[in-house]
C-alpha atoms as a PDB file:
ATOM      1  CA  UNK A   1      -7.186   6.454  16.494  1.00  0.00           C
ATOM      2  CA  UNK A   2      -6.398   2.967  17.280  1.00  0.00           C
ATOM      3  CA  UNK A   3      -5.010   0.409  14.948  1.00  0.00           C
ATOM      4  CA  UNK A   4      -6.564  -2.855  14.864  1.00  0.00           C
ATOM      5  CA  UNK A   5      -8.242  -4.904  11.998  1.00  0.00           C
ATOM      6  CA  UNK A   6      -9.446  -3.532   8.519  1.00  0.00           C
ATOM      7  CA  UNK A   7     -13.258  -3.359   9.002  1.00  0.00           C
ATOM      8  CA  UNK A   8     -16.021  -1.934   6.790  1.00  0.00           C
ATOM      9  CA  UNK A   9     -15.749   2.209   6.242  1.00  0.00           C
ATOM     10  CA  UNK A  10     -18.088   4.072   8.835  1.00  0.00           C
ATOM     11  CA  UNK A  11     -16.784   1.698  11.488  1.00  0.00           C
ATOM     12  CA  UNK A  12     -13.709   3.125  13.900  1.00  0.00           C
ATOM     13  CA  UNK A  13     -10.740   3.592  12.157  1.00  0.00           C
ATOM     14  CA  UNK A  14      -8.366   0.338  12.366  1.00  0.00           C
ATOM     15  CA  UNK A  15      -5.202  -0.512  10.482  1.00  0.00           C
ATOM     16  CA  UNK A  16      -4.822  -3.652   7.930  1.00  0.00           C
ATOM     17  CA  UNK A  17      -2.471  -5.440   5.660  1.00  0.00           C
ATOM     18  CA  UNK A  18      -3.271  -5.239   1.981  1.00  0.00           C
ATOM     19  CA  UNK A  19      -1.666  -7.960   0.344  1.00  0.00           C
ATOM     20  CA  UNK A  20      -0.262 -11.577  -0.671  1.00  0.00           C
ATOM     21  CA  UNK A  21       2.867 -13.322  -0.521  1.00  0.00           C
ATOM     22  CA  UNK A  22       4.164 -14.333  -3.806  1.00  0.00           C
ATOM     23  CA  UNK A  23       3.286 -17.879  -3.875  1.00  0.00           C
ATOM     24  CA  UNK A  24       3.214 -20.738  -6.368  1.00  0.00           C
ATOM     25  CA  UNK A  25      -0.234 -20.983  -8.076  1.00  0.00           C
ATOM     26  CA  UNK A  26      -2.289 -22.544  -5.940  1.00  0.00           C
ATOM     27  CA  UNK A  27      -4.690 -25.316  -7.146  1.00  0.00           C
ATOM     28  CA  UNK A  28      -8.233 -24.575  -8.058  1.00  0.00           C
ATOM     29  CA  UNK A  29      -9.746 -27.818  -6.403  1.00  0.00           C
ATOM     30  CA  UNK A  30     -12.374 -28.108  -3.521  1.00  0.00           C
ATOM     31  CA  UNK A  31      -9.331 -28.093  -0.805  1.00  0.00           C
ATOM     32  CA  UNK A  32      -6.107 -26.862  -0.894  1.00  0.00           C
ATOM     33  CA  UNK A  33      -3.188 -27.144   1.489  1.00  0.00           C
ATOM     34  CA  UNK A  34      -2.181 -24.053   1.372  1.00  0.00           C
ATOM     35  CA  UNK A  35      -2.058 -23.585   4.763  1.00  0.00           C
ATOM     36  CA  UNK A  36       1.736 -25.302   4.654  1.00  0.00           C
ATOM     37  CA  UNK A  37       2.854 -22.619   2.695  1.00  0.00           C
ATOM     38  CA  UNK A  38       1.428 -19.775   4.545  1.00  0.00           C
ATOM     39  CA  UNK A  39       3.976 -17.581   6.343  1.00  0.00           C
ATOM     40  CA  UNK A  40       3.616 -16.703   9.335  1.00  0.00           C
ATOM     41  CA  UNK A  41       3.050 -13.222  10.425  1.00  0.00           C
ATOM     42  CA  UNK A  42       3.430 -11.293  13.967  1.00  0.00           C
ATOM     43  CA  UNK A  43       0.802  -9.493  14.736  1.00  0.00           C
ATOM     44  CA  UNK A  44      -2.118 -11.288  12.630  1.00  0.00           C
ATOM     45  CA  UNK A  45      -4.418 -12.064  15.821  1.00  0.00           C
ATOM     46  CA  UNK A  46      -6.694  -9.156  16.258  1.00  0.00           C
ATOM     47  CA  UNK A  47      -4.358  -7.496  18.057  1.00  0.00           C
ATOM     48  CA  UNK A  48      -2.647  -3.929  17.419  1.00  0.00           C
ATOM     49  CA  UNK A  49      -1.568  -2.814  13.672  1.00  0.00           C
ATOM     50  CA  UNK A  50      -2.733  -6.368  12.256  1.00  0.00           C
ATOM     51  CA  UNK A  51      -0.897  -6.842   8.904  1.00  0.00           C
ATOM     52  CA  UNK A  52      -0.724  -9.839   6.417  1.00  0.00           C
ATOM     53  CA  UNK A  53       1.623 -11.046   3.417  1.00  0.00           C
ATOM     54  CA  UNK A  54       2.236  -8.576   0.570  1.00  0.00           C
ATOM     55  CA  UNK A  55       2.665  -9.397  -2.985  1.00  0.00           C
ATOM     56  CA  UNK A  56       6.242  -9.083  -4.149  1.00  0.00           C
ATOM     57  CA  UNK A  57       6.417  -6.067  -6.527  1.00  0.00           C
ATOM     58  CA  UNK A  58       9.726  -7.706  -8.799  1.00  0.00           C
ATOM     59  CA  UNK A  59       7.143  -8.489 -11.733  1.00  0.00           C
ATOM     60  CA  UNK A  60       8.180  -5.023 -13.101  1.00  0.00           C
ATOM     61  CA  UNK A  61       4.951  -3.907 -13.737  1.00  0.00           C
ATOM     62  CA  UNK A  62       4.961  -0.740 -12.554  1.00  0.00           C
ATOM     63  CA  UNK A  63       6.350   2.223 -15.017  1.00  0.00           C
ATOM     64  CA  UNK A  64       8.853   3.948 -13.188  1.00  0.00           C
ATOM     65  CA  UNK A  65      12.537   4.189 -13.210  1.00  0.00           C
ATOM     66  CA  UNK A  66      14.690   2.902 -10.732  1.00  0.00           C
ATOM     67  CA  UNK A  67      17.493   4.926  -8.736  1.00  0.00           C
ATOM     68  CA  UNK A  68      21.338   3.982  -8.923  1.00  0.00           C
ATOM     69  CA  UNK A  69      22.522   6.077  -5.904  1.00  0.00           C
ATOM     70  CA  UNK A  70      24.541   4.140  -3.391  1.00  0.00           C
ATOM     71  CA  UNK A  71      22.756   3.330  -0.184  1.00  0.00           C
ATOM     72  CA  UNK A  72      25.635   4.091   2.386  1.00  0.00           C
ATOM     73  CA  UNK A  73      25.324   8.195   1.242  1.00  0.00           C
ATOM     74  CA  UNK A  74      22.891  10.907   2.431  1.00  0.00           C
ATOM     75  CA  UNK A  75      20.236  10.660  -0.532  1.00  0.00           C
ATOM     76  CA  UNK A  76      19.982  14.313  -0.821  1.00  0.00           C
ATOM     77  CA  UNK A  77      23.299  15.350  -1.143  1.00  0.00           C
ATOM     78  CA  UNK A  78      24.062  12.749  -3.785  1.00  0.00           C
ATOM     79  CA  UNK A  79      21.479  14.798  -6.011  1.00  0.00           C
ATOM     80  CA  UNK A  80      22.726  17.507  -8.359  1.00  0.00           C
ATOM     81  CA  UNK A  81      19.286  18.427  -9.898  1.00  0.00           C
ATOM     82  CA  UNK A  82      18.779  21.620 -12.550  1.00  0.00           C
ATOM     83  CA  UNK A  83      17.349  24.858 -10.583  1.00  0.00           C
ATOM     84  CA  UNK A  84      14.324  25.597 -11.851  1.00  0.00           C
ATOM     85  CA  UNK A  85      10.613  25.738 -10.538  1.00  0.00           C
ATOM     86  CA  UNK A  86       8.714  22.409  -9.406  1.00  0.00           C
ATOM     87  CA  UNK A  87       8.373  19.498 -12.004  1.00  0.00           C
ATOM     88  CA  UNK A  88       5.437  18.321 -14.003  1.00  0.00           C
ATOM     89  CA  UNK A  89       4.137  14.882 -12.354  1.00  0.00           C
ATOM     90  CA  UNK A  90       3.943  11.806 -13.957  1.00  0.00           C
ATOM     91  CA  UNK A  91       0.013  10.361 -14.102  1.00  0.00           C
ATOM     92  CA  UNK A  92      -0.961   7.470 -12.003  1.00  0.00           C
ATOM     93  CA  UNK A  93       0.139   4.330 -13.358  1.00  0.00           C
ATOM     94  CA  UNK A  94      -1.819   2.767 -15.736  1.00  0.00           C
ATOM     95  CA  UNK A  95      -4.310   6.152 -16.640  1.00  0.00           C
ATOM     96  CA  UNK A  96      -2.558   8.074 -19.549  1.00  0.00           C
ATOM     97  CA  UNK A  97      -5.313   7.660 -21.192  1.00  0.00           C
ATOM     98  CA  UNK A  98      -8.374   7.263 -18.846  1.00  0.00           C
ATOM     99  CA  UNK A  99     -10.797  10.153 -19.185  1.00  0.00           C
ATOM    100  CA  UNK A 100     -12.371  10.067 -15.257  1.00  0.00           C
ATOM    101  CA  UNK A 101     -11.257  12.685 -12.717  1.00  0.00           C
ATOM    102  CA  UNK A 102      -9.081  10.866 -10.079  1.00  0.00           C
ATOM    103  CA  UNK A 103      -8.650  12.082  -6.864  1.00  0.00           C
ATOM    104  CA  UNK A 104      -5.070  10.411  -6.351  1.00  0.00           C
ATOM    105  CA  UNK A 105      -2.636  12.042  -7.346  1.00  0.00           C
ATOM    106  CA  UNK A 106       1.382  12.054  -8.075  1.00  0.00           C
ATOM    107  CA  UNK A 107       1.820  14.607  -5.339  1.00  0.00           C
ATOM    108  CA  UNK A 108       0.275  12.579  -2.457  1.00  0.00           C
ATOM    109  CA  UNK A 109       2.901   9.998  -3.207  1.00  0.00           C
ATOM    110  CA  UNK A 110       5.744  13.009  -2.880  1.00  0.00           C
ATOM    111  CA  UNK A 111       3.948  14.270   0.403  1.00  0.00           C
ATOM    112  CA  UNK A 112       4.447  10.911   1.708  1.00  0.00           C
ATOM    113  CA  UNK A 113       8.220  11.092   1.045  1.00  0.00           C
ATOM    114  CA  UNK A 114       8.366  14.795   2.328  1.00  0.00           C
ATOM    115  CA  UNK A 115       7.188  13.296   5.681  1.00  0.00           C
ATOM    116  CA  UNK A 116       8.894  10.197   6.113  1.00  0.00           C
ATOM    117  CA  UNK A 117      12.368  12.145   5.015  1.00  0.00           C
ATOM    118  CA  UNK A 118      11.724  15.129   7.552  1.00  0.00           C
ATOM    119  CA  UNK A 119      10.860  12.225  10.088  1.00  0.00           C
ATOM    120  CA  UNK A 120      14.314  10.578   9.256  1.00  0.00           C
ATOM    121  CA  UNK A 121      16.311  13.274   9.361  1.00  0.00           C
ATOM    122  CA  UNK A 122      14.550  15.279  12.226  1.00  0.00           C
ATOM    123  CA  UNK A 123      13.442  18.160  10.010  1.00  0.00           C
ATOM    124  CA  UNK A 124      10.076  19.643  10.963  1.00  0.00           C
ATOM    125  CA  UNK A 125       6.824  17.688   9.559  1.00  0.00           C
ATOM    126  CA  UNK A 126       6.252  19.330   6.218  1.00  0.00           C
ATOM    127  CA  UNK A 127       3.020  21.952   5.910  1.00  0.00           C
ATOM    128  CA  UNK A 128       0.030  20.529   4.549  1.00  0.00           C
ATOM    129  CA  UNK A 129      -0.541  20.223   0.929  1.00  0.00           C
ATOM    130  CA  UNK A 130      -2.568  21.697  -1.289  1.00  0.00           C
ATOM    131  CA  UNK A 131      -4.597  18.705  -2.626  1.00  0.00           C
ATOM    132  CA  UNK A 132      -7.718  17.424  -1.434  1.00  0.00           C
ATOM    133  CA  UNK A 133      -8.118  16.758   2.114  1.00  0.00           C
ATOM    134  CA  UNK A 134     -11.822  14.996   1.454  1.00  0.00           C
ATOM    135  CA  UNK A 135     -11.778  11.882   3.378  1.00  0.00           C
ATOM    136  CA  UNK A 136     -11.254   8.422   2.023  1.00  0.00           C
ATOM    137  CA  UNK A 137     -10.197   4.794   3.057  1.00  0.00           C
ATOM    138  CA  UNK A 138      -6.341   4.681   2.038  1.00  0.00           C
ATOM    139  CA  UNK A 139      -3.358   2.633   1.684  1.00  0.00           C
ATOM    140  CA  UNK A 140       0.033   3.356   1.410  1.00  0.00           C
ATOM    141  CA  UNK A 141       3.116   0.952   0.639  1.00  0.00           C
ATOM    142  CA  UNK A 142       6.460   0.953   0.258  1.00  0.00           C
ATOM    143  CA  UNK A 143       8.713  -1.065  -2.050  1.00  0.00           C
ATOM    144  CA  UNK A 144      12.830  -0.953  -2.286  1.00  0.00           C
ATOM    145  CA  UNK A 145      15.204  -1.983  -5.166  1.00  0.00           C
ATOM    146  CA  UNK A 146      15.114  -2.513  -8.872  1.00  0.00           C
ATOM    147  CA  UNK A 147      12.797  -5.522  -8.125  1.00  0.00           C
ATOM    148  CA  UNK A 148      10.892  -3.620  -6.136  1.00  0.00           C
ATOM    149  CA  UNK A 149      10.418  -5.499  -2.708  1.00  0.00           C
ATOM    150  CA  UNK A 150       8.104  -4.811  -0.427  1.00  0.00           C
ATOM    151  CA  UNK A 151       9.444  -3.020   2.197  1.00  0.00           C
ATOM    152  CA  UNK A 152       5.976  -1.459   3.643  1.00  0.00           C
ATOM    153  CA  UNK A 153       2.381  -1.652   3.960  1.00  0.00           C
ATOM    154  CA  UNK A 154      -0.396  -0.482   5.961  1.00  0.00           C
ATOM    155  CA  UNK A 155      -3.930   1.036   5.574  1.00  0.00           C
ATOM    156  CA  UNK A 156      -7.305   1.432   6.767  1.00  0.00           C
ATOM    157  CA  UNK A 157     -10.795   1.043   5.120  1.00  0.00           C
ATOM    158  CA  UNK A 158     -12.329   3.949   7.858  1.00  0.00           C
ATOM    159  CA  UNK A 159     -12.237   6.936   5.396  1.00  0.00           C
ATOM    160  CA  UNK A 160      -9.659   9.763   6.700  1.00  0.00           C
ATOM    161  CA  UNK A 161      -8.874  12.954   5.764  1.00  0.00           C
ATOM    162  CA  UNK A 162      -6.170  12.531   3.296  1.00  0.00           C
ATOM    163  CA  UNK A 163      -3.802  15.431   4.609  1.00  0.00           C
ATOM    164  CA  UNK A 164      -3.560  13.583   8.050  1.00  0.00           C
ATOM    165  CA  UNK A 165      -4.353  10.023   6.794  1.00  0.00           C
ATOM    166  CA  UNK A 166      -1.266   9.672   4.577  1.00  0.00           C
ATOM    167  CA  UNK A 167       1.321  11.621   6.982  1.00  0.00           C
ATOM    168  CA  UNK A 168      -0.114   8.992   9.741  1.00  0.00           C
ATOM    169  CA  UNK A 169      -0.199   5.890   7.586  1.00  0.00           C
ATOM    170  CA  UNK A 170       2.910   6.960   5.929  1.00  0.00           C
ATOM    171  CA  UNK A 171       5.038   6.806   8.803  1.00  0.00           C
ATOM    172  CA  UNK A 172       3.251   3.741   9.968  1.00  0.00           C
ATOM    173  CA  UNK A 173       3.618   1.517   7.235  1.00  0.00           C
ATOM    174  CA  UNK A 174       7.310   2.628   7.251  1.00  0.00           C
ATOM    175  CA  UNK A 175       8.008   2.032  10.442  1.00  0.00           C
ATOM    176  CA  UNK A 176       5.568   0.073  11.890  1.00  0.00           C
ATOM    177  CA  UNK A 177       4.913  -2.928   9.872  1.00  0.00           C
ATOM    178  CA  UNK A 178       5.891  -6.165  11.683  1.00  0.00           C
ATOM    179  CA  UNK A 179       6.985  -7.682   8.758  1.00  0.00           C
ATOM    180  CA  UNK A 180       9.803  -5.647   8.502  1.00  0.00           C
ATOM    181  CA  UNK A 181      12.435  -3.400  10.469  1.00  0.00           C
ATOM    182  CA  UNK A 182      11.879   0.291  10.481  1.00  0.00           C
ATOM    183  CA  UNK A 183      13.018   2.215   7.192  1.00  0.00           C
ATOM    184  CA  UNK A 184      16.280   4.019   7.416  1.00  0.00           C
ATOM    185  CA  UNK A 185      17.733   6.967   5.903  1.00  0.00           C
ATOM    186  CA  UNK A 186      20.215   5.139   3.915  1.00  0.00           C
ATOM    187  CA  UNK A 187      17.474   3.408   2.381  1.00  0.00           C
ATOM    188  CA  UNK A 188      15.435   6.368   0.784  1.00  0.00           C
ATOM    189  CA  UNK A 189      17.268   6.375  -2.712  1.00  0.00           C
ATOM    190  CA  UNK A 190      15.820   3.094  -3.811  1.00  0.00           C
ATOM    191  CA  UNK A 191      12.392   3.315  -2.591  1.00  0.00           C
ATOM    192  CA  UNK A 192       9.242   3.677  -4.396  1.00  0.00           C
ATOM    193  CA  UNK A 193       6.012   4.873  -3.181  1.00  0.00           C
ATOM    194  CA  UNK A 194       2.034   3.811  -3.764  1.00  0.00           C
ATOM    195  CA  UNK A 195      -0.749   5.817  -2.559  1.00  0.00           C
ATOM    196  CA  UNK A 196      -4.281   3.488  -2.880  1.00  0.00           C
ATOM    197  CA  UNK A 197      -7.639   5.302  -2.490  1.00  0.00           C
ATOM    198  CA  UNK A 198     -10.359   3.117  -1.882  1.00  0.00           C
ATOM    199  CA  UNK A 199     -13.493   3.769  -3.445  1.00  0.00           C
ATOM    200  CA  UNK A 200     -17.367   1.818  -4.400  1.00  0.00           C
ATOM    201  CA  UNK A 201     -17.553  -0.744  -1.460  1.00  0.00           C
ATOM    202  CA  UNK A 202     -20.516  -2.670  -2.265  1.00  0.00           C
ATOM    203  CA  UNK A 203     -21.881  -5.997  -0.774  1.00  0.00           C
ATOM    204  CA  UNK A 204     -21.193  -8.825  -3.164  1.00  0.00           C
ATOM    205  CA  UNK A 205     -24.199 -11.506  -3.662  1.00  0.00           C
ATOM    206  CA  UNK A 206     -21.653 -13.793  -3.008  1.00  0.00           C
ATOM    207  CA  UNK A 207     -18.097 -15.080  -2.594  1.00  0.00           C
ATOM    208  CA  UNK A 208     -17.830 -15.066  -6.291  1.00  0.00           C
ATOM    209  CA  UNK A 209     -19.674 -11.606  -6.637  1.00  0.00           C
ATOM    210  CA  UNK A 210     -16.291  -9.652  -8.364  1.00  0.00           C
ATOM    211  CA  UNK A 211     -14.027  -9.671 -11.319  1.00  0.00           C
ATOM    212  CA  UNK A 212     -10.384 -10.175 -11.224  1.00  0.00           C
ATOM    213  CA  UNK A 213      -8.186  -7.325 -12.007  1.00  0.00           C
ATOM    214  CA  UNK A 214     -11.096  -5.129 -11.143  1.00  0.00           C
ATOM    215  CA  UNK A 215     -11.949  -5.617  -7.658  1.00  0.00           C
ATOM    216  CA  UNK A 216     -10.230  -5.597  -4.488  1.00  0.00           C
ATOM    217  CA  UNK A 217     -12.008  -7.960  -1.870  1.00  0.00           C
ATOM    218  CA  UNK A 218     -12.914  -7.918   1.761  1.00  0.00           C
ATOM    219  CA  UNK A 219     -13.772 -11.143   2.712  1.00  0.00           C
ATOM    220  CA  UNK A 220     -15.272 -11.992   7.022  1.00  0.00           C
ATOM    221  CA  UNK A 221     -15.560 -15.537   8.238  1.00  0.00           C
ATOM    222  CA  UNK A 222     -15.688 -17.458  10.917  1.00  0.00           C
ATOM    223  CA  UNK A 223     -13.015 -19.806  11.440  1.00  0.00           C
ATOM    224  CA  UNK A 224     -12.406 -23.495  12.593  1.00  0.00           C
ATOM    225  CA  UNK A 225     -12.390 -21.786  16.407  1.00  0.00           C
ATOM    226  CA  UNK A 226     -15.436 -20.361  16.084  1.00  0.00           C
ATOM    227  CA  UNK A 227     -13.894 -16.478  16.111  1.00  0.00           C
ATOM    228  CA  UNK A 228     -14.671 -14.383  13.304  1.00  0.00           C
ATOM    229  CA  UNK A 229     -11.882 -13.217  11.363  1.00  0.00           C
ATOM    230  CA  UNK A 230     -11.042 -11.108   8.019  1.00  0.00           C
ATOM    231  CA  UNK A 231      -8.928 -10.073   5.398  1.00  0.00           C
ATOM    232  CA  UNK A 232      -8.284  -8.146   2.099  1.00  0.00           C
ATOM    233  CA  UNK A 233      -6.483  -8.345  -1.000  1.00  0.00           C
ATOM    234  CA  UNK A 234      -5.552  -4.679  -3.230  1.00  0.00           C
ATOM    235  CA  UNK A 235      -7.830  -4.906  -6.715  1.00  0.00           C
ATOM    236  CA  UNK A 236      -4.194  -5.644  -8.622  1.00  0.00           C
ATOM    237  CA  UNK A 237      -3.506  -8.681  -6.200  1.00  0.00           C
ATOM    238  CA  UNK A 238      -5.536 -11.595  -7.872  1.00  0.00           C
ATOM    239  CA  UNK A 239      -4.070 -10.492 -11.277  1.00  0.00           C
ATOM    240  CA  UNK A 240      -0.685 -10.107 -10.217  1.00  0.00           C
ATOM    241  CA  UNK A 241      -0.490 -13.695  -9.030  1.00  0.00           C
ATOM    242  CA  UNK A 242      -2.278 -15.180 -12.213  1.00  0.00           C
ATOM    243  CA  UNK A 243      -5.125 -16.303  -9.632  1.00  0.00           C
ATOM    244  CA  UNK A 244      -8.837 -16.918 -10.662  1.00  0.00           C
ATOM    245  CA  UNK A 245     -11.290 -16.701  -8.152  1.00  0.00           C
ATOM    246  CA  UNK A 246     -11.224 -19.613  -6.034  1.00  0.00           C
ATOM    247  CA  UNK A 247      -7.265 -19.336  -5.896  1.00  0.00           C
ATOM    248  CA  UNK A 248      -8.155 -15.882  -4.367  1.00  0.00           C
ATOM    249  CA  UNK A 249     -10.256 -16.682  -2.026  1.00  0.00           C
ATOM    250  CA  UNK A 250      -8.471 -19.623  -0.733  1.00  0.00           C
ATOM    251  CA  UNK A 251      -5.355 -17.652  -0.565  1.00  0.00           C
ATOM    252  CA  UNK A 252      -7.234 -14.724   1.194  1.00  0.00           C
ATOM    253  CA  UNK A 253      -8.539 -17.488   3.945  1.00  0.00           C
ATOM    254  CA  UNK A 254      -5.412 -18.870   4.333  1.00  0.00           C
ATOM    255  CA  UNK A 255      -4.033 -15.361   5.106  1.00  0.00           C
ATOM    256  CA  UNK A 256      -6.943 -14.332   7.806  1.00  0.00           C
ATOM    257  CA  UNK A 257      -5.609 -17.629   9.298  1.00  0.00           C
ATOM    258  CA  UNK A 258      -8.367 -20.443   8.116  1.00  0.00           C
ATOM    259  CA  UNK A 259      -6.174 -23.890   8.736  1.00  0.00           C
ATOM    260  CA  UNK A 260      -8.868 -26.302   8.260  1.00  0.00           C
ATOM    261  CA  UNK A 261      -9.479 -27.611   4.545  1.00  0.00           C
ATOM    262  CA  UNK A 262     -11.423 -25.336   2.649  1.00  0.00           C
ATOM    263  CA  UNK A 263     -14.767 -26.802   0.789  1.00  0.00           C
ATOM    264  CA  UNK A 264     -17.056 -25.602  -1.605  1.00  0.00           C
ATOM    265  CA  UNK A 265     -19.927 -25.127   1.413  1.00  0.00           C
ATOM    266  CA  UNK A 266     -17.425 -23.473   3.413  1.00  0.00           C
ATOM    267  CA  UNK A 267     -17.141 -20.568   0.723  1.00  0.00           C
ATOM    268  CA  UNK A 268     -20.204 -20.108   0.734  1.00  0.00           C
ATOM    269  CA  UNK A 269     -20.314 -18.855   4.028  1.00  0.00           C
ATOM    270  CA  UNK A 270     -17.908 -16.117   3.193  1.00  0.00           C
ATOM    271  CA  UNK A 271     -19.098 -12.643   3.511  1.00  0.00           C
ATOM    272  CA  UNK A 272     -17.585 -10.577   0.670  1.00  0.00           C
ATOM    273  CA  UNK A 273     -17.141  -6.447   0.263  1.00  0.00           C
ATOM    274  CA  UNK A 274     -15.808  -5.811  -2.855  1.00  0.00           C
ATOM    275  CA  UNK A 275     -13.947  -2.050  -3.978  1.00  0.00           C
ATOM    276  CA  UNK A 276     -11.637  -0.190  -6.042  1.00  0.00           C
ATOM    277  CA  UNK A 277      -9.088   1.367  -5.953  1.00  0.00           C
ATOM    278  CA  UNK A 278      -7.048   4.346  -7.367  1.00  0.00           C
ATOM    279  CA  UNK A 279      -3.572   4.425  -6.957  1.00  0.00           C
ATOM    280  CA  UNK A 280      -0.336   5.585  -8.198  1.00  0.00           C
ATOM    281  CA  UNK A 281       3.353   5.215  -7.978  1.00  0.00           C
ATOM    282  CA  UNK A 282       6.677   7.365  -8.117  1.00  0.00           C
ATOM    283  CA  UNK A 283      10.093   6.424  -7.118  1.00  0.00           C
ATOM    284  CA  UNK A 284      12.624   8.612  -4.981  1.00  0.00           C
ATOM    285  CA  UNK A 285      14.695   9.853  -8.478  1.00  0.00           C
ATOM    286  CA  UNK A 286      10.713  11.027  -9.043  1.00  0.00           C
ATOM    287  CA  UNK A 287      10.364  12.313  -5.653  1.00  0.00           C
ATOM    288  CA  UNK A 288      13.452  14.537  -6.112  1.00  0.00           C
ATOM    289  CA  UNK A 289      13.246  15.773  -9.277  1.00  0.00           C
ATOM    290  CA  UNK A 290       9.736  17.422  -8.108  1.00  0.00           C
ATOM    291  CA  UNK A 291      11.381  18.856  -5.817  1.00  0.00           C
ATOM    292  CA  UNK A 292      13.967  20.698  -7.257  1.00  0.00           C
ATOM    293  CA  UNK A 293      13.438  24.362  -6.119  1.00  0.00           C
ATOM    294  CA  UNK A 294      14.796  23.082  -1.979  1.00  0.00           C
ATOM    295  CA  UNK A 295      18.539  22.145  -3.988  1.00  0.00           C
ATOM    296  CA  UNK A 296      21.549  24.222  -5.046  1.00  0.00           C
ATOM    297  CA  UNK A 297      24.369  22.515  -6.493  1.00  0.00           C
ATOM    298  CA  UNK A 298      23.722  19.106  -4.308  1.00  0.00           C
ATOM    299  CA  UNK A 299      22.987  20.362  -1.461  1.00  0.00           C
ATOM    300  CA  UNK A 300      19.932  20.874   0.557  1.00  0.00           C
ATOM    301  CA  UNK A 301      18.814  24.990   1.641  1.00  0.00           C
ATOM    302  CA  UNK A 302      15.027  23.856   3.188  1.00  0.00           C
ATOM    303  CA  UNK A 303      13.307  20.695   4.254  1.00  0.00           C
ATOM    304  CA  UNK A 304      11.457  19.324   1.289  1.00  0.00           C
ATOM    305  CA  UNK A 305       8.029  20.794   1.194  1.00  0.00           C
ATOM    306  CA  UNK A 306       9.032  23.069   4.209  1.00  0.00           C
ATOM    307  CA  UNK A 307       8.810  26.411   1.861  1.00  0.00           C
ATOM    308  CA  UNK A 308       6.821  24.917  -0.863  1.00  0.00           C
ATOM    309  CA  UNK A 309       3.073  25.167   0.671  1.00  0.00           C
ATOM    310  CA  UNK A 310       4.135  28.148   2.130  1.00  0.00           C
END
């Protein structure tokens, strides 16, 4: 169960960071220095729960409504939603209209909040959930405020059960991420969750083997000290940042910590793994209105979740 550095699925289980810094666009010549902008990040030697820049979620892309509640009061208590039986879920972001099954769903993003607020307020761990527990590589992230700042993110690409997968990576990516301080309690009304399941890793032919906006990519290299070394970017990253494909990459080496310049022959020694990814997104106002049937009049009679698989 240790937590190390993303590696290919089937390999142990290992923790990684899934995304890029919000940077200025980076040139598309034969060598960048990029390195000079690169931030530094503790942890990003292969050493325990390795994790890398994120992309800044403030481009507003995301559909979902932000939360008003003060931080310095209990989140629940500030709440006064209708009784009534559990909410309809939104869709995942982005698939109104998409005929294929997916597997994510709205509710794995609300199990992740049922176990980080039982964890904060020293409730019991929610029962498990009713959705699939099939096993698959997964990421889960955390973002705070109307410009929705990263606050969280950690995953693996060894496939896990999802029921135990997102309570562990949950809480890890919450609390765990070097980045950032543990989340707080006070902090819960203006968060916003994403659930990623990684799906179709194939080989690419080569470093330029995937499409932008389509693709997430897994690149392994070996670096100016002669250590191999890798690093991922999420499917929406590249698109996000208005990157094309050499901006990616270069950005991506820069990240795995590549500080020499960066040549055409050097990319070429890139391994690449490309993916999917499904994923979806709810804020806390979501969170809680799903939840309606553990509040009367404000205030909260069970744990959330604690009665509802029961």
């Amino acid at each position: 169960m240790g937590k190390r550095r993303c590696v290919p699925p089937l390999e142990p289980k290992l923790a990684a960071g899934c995304c890029g810094v919000k940077k200025p666009k980076l040139s598309a010549g034969g060598t960048h220095g990029h390195g000079s902008q690169s931030t530094a990040v503790p942890g990003s030697s292969a050493g325990p729960l390795q994790n890398h820049q994120h992309v800044d979620g403030g481009n507003g892309r995301e559909n979902v409504s932000d939360l008003t509640l003060g931080p310095g009061n209990p989140p629940i208590t500030r709440m006064n939603p209708a009784s009534g039986a559990l909410s309809p879920l939104p869709r995942p972001n982005g698939t109104a209209n998409v005929t294929k099954n997916l597997v994510v769903t709205a509710e794995m993003c609300c199990y992740c909040f049922d176990v980080l607020y039982c964890h904060l307020y020293g409730f019991p761990q929610p029962r498990l959930p009713r959705f699939t527990n099939d096993p698959y590589p997964l990421f889960v992230t955390w973002k705070t405020g109307r410009d929705k700042r990263l606050r969280g993110c950690i995953g693996t690409f060894s496939a896990m059960n999802l029921h135990s997968g997102l309570r562990e990576y949950t809480l890890t990516s919450a609390l765990k991420d070097s980045r950032f301080p543990p989340l707080t309690r006070e902090e819960l009304p203006k968060l916003f969750c994403s659930v990623s399941l990684l799906t179709n890793f194939e080989d690419a032919s080569d470093y330029l083997d995937w499409e932008v906006g389509v693709h997430g990519i897994r690149i392994e290299f070996i670096n100016e000290k002669g250590v191999k070394r890798t690093a991922t970017y999420l499917p929406e990253v590249a698109k996000e940042q208005d990157w094309d494909q050499i901006q990616t990459i270069d950005s991506l080496l820069r990240k795995g910590g590549f500080k020499a310049p960066i040549t055409s022959d050097f990319r070429k020694t890139i391994k690449l793994t490309r993916y999917r990814s499904e994923k979806v997104t709810i804020s806390y106002a979501e969170y809680i209105a799903s939840r309606q049937h553990c509040f009367q009049n404000g205030t909260l009679h069970a744990p959330p979740l604690y009665n509802h698989y029961s």
